[in-house]
Protein backbone atom coordinates (compact mmCIF):
# COMPACT_ATOMS: atom_id res chain seq x y z
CA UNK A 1 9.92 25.67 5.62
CA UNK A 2 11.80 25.53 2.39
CA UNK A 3 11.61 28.46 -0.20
CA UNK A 4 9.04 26.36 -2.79
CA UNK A 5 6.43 25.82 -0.06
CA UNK A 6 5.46 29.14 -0.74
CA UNK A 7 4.38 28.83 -4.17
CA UNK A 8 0.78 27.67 -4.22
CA UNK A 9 -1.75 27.27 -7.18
CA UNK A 10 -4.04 30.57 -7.47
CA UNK A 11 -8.01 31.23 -6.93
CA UNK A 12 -7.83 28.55 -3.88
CA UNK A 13 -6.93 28.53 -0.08
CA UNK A 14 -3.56 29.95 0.70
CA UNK A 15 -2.04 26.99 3.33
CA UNK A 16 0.74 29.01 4.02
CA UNK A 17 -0.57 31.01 5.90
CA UNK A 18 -1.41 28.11 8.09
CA UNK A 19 0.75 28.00 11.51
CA UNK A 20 3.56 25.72 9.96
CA UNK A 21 2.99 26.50 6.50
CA UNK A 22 2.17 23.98 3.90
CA UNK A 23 4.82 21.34 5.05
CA UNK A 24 2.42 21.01 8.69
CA UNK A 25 -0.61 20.86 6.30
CA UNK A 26 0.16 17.99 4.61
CA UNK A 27 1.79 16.43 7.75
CA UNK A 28 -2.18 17.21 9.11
CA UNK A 29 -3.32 15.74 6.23
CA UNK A 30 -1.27 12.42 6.34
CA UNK A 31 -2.51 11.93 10.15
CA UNK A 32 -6.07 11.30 8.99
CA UNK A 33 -5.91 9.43 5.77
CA UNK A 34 -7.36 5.95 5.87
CA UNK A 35 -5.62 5.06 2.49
CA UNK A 36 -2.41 6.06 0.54
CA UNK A 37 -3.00 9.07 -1.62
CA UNK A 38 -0.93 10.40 -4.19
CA UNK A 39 0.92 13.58 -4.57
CA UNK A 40 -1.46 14.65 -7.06
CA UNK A 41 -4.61 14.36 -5.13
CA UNK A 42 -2.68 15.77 -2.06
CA UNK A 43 -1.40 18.69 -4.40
CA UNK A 44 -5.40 19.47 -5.32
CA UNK A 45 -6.45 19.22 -2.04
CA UNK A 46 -4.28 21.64 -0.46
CA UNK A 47 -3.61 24.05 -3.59
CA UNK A 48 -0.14 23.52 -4.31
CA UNK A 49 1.76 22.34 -6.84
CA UNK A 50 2.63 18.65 -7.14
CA UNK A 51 6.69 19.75 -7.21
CA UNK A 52 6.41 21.77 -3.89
CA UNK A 53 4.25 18.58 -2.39
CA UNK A 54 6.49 16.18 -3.61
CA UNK A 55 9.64 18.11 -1.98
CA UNK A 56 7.47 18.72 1.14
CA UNK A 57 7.11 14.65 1.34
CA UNK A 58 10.38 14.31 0.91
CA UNK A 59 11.33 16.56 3.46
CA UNK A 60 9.03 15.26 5.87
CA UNK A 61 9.89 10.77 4.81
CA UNK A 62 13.57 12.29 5.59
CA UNK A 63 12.86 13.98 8.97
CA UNK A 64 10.80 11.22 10.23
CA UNK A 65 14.01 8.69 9.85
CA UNK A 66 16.29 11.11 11.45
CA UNK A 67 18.76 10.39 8.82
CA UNK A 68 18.82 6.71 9.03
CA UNK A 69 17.53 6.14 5.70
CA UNK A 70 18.52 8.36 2.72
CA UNK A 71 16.89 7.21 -0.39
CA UNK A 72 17.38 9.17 -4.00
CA UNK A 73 14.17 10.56 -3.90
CA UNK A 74 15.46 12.63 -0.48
CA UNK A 75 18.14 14.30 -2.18
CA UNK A 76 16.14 17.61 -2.86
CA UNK A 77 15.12 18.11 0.21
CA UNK A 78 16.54 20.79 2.81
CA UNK A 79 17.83 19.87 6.20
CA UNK A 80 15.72 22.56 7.84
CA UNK A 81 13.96 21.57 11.08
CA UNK A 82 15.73 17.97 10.53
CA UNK A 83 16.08 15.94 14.17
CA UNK A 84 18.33 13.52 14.43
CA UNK A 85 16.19 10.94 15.94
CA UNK A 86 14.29 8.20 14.24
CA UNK A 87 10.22 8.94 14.95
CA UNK A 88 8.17 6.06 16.13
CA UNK A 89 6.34 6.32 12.51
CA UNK A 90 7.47 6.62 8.79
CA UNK A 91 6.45 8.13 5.60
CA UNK A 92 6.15 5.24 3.16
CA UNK A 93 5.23 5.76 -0.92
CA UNK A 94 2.95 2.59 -0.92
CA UNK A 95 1.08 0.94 -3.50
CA UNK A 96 0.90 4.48 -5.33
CA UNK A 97 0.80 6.70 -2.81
CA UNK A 98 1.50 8.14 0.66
CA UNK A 99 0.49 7.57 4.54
CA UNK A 100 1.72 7.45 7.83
CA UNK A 101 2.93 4.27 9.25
CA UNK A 102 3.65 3.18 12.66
CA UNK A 103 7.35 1.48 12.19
CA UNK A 104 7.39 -2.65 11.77
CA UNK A 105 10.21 -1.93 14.81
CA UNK A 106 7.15 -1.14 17.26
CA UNK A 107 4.98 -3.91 16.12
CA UNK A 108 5.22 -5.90 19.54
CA UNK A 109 4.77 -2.53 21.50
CA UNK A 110 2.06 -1.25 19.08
CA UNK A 111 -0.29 -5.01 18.86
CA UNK A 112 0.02 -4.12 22.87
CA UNK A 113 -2.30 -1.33 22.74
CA UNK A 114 -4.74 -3.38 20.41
CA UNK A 115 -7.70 -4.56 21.87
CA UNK A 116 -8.33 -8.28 21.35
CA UNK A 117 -10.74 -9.22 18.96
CA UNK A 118 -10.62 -5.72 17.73
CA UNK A 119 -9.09 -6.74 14.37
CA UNK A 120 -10.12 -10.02 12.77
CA UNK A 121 -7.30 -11.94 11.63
CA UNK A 122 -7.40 -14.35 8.35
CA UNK A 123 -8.47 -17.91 9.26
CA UNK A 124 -5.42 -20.12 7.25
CA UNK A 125 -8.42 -20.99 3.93
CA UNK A 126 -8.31 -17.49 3.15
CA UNK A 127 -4.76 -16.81 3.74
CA UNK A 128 -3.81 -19.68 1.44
CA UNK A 129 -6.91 -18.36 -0.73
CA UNK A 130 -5.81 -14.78 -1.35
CA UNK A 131 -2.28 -16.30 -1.29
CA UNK A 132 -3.75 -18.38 -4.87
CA UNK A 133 -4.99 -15.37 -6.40
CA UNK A 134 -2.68 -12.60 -5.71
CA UNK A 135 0.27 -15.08 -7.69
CA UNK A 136 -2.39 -15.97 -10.44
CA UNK A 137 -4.33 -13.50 -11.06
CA UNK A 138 -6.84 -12.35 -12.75
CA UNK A 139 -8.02 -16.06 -11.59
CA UNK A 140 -11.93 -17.37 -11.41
CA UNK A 141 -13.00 -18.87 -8.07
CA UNK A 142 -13.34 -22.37 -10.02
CA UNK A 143 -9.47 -22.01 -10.69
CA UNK A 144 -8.40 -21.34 -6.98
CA UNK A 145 -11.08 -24.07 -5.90
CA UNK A 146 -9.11 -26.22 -8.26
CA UNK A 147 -5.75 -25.23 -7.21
CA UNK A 148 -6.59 -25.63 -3.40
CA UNK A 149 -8.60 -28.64 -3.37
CA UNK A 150 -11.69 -27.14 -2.09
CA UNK A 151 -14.42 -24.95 -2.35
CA UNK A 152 -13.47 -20.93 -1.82
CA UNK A 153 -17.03 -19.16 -2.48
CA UNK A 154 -17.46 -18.44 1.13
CA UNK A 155 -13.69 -17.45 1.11
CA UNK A 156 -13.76 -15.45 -1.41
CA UNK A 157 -16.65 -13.41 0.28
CA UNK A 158 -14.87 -12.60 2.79
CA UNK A 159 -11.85 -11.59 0.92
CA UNK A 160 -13.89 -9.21 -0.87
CA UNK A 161 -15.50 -7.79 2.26
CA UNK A 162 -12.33 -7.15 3.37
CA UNK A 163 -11.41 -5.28 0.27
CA UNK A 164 -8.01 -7.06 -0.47
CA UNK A 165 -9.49 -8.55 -3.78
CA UNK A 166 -12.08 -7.55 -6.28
CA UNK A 167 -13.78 -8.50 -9.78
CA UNK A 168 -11.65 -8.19 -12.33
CA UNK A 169 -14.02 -8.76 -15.27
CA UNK A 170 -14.97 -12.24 -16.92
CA UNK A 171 -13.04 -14.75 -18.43
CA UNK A 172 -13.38 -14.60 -22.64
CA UNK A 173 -14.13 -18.20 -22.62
CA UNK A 174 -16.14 -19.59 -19.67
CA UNK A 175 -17.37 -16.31 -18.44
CA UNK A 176 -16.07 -16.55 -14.97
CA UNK A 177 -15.64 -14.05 -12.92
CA UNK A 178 -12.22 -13.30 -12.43
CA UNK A 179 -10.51 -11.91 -9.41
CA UNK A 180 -7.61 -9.89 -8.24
CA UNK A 181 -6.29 -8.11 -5.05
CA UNK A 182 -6.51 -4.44 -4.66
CA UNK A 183 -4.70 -1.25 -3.77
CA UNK A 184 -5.56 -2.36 -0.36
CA UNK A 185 -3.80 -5.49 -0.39
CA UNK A 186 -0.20 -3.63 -1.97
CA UNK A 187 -0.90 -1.22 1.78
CA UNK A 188 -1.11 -4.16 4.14
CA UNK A 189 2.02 -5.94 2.10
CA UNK A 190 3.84 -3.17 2.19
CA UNK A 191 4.70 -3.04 -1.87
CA UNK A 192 4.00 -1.20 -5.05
CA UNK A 193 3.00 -3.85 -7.23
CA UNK A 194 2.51 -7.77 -7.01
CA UNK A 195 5.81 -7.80 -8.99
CA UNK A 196 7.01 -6.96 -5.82
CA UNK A 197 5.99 -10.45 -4.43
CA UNK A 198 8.82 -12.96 -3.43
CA UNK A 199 9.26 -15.53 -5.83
CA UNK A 200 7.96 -19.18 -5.23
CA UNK A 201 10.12 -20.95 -7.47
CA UNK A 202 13.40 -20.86 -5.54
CA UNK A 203 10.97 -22.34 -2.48
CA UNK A 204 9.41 -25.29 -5.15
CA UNK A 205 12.55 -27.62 -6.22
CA UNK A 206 11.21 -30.37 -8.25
CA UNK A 207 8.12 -28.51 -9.99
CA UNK A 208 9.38 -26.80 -12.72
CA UNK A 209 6.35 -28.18 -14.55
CA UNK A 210 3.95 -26.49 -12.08
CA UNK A 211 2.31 -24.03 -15.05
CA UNK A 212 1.90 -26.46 -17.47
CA UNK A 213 0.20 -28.73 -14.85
CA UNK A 214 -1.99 -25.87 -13.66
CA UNK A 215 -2.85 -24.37 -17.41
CA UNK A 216 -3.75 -28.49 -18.26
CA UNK A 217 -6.64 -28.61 -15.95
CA UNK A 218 -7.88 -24.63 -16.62
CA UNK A 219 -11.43 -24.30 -16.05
């Protein structure tokens, strides 16, 4: 364990004194989240101080690649404890925060161990759907039914239930609600932000007058 694990925040629980320290309690912690969570909130948690977590995550994204990936962030870290095999899971710093990930190497092997049926996939509408609002949004449900040709309300049910979009407020002029995806979505992507998402335009020739077309017929 590196010399600033030890320094925790006072009048709170003292992880160090945890068998592995504070670096194996927020590997513990990581294990069980259900969502990315920040070093600040991980920091609280475990009463220490968002520099020693943030070195700790480091130290633990860098472990868990066994070298094979050495990003900027890394650099403070200490090669303590360090293997020099690539885990079967990663430390990612997604859509503002941190979890555990099985790697996208293991997919195959992983989906093996899935039960059928066990995870609902998208039906195609609501792919194309969330695919409508997560480039336009904040968008109303009028605007994607317009875009797509049909009618999403049932669609866009789901998508909420699923929590990859939500209400976004209403629109100054109509009053629609308008919708956008959510931290949720950025996790299952993979990104930090919809900038992130690849561009359509290079993938379009011969509609460079897509917007105007689109902003024409806003409802």
């Amino acid at each position: 364990m590196s010399e600033a694990a030890s320094e925790v925040v006072q009048d709170g629980p003292d992880v160090t004194n945890l068998p592995g320290g504070a670096r194996a309690a927020i590997e513990a912690v990581l294990m069980v989240l259900d969502q990315p969570a920040t070093a600040t909130e991980l920091a609280t948690g475990l009463n220490l101080t968002v520099a020693v977590v943030e070195q700790l995550l480091a130290e633990l994204q860098r472990e868990y690649n066994g070298y094979t990936v050495k990003a900027p962030d890394t650099d403070v870290a200490s090669d303590a404890g360090f293997s020099s095999t690539p885990r079967g899971f990663e430390l990612r710093n997604i859509a503002g925060g941190w979890r555990i990930y099985s790697r996208t190497e293991f997919a195959d092997v992983v989906g093996a161990f899935v039960l059928e049926g066990q995870t609902a996939r998208l039906t195609q509408a609501a792919l194309e759907t969330l695919a409508v609002i997560a480039y336009r949004q904040p968008v109303s449900r009028a605007r994607v039914s317009a875009i797509r040709g049909v009618n999403v309300d049932s669609v866009v049910r789901t998508l909420t239930q699923r929590g990859l979009i939500e209400d976004s407020g209403n629109d100054p002029e109509s009053g629609a609600i308008l919708y956008r995806t959510t931290s949720y979505f950025l996790e299952r992507m993979g990104i930090g932000s919809v900038a992130e998402l690849p561009q359509l335009s290079p993938h379009l020739p011969g509609l460079e007058g897509i917007e105007e077309f689109y902003d024409a017929g806003r409802m």
